[in-house]
N, C-alpha and C. Protein backbone atom coordinates (compact mmCIF):
# COMPACT_ATOMS: atom_id res chain seq x y z
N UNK A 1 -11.19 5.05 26.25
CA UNK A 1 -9.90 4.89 25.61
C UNK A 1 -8.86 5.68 26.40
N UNK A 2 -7.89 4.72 26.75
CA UNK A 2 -6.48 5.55 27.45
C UNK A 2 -5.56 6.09 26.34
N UNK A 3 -5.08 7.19 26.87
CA UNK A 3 -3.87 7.77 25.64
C UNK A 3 -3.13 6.61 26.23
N UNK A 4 -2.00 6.32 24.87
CA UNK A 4 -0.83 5.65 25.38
C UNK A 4 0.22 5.89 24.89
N UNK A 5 0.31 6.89 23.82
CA UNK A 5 1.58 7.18 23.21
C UNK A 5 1.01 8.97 23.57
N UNK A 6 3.18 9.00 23.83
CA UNK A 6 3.38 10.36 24.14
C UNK A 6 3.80 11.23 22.72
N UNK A 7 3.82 12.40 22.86
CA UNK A 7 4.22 13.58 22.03
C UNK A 7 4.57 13.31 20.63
N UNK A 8 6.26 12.85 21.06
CA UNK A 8 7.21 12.59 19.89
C UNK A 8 6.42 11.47 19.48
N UNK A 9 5.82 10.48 19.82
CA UNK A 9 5.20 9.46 19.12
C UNK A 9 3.87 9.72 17.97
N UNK A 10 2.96 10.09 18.82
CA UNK A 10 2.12 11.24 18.20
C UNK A 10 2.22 11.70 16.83
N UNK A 11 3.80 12.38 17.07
CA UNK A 11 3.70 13.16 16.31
C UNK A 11 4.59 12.42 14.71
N UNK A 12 4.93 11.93 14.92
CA UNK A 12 6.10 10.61 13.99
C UNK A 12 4.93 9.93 13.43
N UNK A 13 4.23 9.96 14.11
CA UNK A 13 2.72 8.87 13.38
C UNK A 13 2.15 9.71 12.56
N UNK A 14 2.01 10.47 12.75
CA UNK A 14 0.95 11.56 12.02
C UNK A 14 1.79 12.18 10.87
N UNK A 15 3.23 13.02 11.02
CA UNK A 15 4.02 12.94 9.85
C UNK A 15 4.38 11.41 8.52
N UNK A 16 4.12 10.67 9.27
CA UNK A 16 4.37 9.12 8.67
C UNK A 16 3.40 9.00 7.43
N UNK A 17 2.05 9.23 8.40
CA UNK A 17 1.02 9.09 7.67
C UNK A 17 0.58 9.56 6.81
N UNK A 18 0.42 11.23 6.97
CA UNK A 18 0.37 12.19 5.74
C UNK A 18 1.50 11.93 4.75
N UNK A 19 2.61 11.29 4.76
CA UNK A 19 3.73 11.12 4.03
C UNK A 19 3.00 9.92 2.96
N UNK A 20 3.21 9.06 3.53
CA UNK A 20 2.49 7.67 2.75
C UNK A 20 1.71 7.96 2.08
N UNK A 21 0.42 8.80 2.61
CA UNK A 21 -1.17 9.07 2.07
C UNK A 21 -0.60 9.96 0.78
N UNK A 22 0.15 11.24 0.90
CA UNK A 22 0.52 11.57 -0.14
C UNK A 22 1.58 11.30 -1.15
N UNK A 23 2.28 10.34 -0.95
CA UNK A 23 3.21 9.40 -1.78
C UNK A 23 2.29 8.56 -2.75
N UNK A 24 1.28 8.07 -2.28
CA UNK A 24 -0.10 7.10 -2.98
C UNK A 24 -0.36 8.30 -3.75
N UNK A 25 -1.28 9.54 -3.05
CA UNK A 25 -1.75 10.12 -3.29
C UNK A 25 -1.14 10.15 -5.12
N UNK A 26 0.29 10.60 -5.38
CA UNK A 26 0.84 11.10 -6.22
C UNK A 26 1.33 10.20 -7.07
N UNK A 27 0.94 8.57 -6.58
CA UNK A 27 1.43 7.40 -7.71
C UNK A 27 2.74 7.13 -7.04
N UNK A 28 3.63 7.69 -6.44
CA UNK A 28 4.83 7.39 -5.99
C UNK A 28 5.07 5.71 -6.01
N UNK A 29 4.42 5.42 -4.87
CA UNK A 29 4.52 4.13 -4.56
C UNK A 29 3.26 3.14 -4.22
N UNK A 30 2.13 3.44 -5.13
CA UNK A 30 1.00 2.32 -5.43
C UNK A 30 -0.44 2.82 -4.08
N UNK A 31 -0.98 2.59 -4.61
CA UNK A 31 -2.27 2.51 -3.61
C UNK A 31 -2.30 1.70 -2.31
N UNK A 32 -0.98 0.42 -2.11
CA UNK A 32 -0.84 0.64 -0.30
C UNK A 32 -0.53 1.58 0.78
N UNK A 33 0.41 2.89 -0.14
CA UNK A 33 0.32 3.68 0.56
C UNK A 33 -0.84 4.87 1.12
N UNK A 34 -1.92 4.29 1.06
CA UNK A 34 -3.21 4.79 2.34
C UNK A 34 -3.26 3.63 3.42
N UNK A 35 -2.33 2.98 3.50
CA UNK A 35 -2.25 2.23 4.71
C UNK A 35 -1.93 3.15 5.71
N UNK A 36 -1.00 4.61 5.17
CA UNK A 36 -1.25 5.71 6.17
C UNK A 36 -2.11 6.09 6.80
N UNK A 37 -3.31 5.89 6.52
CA UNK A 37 -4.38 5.97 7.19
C UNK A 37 -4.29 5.68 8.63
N UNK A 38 -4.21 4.45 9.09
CA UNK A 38 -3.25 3.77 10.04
C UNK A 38 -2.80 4.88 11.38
N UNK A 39 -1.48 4.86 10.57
CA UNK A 39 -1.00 5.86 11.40
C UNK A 39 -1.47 7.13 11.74
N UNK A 40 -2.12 7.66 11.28
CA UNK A 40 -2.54 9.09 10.76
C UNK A 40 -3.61 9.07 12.22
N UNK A 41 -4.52 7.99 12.09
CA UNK A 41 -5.57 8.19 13.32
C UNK A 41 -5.14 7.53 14.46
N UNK A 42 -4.32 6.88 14.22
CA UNK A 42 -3.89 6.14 15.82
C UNK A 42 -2.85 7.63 16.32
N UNK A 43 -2.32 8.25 15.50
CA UNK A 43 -1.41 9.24 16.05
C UNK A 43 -2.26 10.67 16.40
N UNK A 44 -3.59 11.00 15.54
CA UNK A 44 -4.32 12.11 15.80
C UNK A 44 -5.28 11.59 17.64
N UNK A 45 -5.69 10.33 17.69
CA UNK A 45 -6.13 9.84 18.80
C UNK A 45 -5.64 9.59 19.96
N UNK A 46 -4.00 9.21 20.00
CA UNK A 46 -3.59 9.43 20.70
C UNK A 46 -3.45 8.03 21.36
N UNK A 47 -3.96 7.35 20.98
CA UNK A 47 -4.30 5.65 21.41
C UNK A 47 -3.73 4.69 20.85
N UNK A 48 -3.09 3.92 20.39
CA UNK A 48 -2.75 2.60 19.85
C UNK A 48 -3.13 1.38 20.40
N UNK A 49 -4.10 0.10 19.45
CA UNK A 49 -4.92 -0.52 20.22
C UNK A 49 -3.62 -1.46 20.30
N UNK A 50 -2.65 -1.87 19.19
CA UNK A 50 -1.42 -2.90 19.74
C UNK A 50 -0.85 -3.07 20.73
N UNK A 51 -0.18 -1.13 21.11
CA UNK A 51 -0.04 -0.78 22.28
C UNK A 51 -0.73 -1.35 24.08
N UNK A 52 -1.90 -1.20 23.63
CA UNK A 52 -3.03 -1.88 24.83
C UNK A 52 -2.65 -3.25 24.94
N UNK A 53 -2.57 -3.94 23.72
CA UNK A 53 -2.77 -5.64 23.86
C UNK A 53 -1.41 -5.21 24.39
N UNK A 54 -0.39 -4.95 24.13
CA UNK A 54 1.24 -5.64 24.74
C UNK A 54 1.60 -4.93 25.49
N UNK A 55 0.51 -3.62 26.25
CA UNK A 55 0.93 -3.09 27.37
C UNK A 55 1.91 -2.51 27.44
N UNK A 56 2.15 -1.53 26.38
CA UNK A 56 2.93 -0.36 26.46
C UNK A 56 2.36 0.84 26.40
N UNK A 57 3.24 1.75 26.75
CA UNK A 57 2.85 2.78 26.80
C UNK A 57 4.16 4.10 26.50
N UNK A 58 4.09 4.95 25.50
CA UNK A 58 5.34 6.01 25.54
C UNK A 58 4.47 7.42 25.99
N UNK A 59 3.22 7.05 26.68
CA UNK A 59 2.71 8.51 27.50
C UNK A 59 3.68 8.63 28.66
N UNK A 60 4.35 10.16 29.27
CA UNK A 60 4.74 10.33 30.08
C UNK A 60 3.84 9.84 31.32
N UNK A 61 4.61 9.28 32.22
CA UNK A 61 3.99 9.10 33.74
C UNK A 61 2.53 10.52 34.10
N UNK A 62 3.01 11.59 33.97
CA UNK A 62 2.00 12.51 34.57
C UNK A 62 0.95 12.78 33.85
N UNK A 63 0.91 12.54 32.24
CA UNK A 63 -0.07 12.33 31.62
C UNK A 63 -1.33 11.57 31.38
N UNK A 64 -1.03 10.31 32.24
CA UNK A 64 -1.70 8.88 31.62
C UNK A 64 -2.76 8.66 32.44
């Protein structure tokens, strides 16, 4: 697996996710929100498989 998302991405995923997960968590807004899930591991991994299929990438050049 290649990283393909950089830092700020990373890190927007992973705030996203814990957000959602605990919005569900608390009834806020229904049990789709563990679709955070999602985000949560594509942003702790560092990988996005969408990313791969459409060949992007927000890893810096010296990272990848």
């Amino acid at each position: 697996m290649k990283v393909n998302e950089g830092t700020l991405d990373r890190s927007l995923r992973v705030i996203a996710g814990l957000a959602l997960i605990a919005l569900a968590y608390f009834g806020t807004i229904g049990a789709w929100g563990y679709i955070g899930v999602v985000p949560l591991v594509t942003g702790a991994a560092g990988m996005c498989p969408l990313y791969s299929l459409l060949g992007i990438s927000t890893c810096p050049a010296s990272t990848r």
